[in-house]
C-alpha atoms as a PDB file:
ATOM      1  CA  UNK A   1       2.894  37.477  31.318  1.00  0.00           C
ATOM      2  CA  UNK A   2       2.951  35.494  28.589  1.00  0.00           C
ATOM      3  CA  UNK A   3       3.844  31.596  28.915  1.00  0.00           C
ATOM      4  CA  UNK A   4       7.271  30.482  27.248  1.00  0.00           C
ATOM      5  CA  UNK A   5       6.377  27.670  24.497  1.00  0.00           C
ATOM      6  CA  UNK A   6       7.548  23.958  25.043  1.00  0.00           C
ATOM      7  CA  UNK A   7       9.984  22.762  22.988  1.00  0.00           C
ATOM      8  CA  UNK A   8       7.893  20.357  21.812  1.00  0.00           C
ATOM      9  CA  UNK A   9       5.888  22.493  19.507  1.00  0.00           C
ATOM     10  CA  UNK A  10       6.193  23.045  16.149  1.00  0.00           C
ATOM     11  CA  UNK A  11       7.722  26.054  14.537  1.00  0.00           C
ATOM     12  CA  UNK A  12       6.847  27.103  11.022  1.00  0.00           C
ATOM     13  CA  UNK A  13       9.658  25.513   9.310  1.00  0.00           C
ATOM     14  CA  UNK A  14       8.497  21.733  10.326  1.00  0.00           C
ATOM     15  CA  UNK A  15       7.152  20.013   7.085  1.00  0.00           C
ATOM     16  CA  UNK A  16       3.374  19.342   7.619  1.00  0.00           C
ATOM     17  CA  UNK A  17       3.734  15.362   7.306  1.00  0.00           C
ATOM     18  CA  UNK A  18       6.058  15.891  10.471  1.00  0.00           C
ATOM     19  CA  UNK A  19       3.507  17.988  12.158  1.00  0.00           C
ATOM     20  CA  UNK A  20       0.600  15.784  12.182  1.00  0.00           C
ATOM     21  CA  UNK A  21       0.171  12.928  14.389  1.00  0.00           C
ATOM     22  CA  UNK A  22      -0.061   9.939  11.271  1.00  0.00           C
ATOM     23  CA  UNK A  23       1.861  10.408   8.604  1.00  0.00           C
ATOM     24  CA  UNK A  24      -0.182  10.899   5.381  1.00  0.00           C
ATOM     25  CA  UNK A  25       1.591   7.951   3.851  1.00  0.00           C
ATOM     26  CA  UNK A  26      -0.243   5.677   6.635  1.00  0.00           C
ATOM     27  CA  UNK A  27      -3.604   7.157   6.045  1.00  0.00           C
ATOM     28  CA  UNK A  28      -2.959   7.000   2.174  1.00  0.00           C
ATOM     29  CA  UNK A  29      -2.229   2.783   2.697  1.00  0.00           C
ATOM     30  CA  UNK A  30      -5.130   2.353   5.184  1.00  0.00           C
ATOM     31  CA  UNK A  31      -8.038   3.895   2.930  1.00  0.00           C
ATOM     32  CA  UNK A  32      -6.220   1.943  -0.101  1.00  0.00           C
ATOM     33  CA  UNK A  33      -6.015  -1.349   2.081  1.00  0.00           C
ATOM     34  CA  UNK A  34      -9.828  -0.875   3.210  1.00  0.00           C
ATOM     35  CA  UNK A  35     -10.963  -0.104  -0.819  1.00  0.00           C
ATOM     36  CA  UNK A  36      -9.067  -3.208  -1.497  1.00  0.00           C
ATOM     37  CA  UNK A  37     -11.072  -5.282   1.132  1.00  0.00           C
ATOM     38  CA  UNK A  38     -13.902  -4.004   0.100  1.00  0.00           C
ATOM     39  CA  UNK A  39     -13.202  -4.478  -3.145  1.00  0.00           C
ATOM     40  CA  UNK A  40     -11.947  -8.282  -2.523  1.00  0.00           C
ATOM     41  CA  UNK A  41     -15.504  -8.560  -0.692  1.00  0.00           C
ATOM     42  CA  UNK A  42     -17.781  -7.891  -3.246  1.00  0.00           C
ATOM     43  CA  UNK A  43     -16.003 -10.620  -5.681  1.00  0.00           C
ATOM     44  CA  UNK A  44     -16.527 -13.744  -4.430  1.00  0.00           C
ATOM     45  CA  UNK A  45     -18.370 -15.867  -7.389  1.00  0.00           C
ATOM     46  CA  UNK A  46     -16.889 -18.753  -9.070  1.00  0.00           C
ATOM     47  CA  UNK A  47     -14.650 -18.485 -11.928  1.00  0.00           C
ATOM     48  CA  UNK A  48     -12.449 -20.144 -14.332  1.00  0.00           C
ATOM     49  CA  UNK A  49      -8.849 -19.737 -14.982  1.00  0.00           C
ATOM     50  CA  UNK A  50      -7.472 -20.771 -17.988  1.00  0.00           C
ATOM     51  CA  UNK A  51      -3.757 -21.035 -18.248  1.00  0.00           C
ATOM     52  CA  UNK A  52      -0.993 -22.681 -20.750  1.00  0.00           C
ATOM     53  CA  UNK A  53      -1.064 -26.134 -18.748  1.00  0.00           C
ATOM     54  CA  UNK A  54      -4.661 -26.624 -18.284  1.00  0.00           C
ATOM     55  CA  UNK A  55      -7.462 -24.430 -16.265  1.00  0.00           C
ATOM     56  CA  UNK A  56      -8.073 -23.826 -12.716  1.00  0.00           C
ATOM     57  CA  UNK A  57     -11.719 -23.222 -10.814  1.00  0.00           C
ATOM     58  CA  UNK A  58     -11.272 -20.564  -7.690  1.00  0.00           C
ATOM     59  CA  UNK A  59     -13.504 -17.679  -6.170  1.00  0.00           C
ATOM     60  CA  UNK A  60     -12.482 -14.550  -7.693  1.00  0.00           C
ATOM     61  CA  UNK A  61     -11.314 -12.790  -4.375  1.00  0.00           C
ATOM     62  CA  UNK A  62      -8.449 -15.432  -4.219  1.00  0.00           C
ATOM     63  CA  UNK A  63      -7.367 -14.725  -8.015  1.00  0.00           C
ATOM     64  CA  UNK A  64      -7.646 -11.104  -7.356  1.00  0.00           C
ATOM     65  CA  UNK A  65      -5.332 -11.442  -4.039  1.00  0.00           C
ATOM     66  CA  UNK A  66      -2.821 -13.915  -5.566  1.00  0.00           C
ATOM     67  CA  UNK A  67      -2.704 -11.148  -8.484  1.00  0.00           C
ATOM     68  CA  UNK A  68      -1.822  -8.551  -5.550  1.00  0.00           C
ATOM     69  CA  UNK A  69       0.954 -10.130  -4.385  1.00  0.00           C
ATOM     70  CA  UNK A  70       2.241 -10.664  -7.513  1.00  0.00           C
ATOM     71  CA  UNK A  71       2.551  -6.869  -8.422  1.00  0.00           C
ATOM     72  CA  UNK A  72       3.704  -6.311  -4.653  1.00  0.00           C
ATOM     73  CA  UNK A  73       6.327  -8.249  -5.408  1.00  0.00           C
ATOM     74  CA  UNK A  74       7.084  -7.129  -8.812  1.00  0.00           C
ATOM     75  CA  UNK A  75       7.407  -3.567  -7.475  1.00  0.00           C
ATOM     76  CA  UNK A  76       9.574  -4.442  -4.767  1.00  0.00           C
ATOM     77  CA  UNK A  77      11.834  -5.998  -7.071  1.00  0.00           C
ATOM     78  CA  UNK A  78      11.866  -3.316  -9.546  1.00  0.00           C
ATOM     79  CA  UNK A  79      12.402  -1.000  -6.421  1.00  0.00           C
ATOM     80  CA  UNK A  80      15.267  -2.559  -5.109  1.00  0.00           C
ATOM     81  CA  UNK A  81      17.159  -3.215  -8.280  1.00  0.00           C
ATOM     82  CA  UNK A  82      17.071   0.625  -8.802  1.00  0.00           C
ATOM     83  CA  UNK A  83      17.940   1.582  -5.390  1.00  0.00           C
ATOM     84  CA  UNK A  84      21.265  -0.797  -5.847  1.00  0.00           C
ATOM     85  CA  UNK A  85      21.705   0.555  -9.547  1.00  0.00           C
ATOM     86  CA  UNK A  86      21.886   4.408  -8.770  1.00  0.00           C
ATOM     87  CA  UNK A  87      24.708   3.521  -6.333  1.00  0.00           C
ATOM     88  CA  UNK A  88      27.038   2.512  -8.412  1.00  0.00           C
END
């Protein structure tokens, strides 16, 4: 006798990504997120900042983070302004 399957198994038609138990998106930010620590970790000397209004002293993991968030946040706001202009 053979033992019916569960209907929580996969057939052949589920997409991989669905199949696995993390989606590779999550793995894909982790590893990037642990470089980037790593990364951040190794950079911690001195350095100067020179700007239009003068010059700024900081360690080099902080300019490196505040640099982060400034591309985060440029990409979400590129992202969002196309999601909103393909829908009209």
């Amino acid at each position: 006798m053979t033992e019916p399957r569960s209907s929580a198994s996969t057939s052949p038609s589920t997409p991989a990504k669905q199949r696995a138990g993390v989606p590779v998106k999550v793995v894909v930010a982790l590893v990037l997120l642990v470089l980037a620590v790593i990364f951040l970790a190794l950079n911690t000397q001195q350095t100067r900042i020179n700007y239009a209004f003068g010059h700024a002293d900081a360690p080099l993991w902080i300019i490196f983070l505040i640099l982060l968030a400034v591309g985060f946040v440029a990409g979400v706001l590129v992202s969002f302004r196309r999601s909103h202009h393909h829908r009209s």
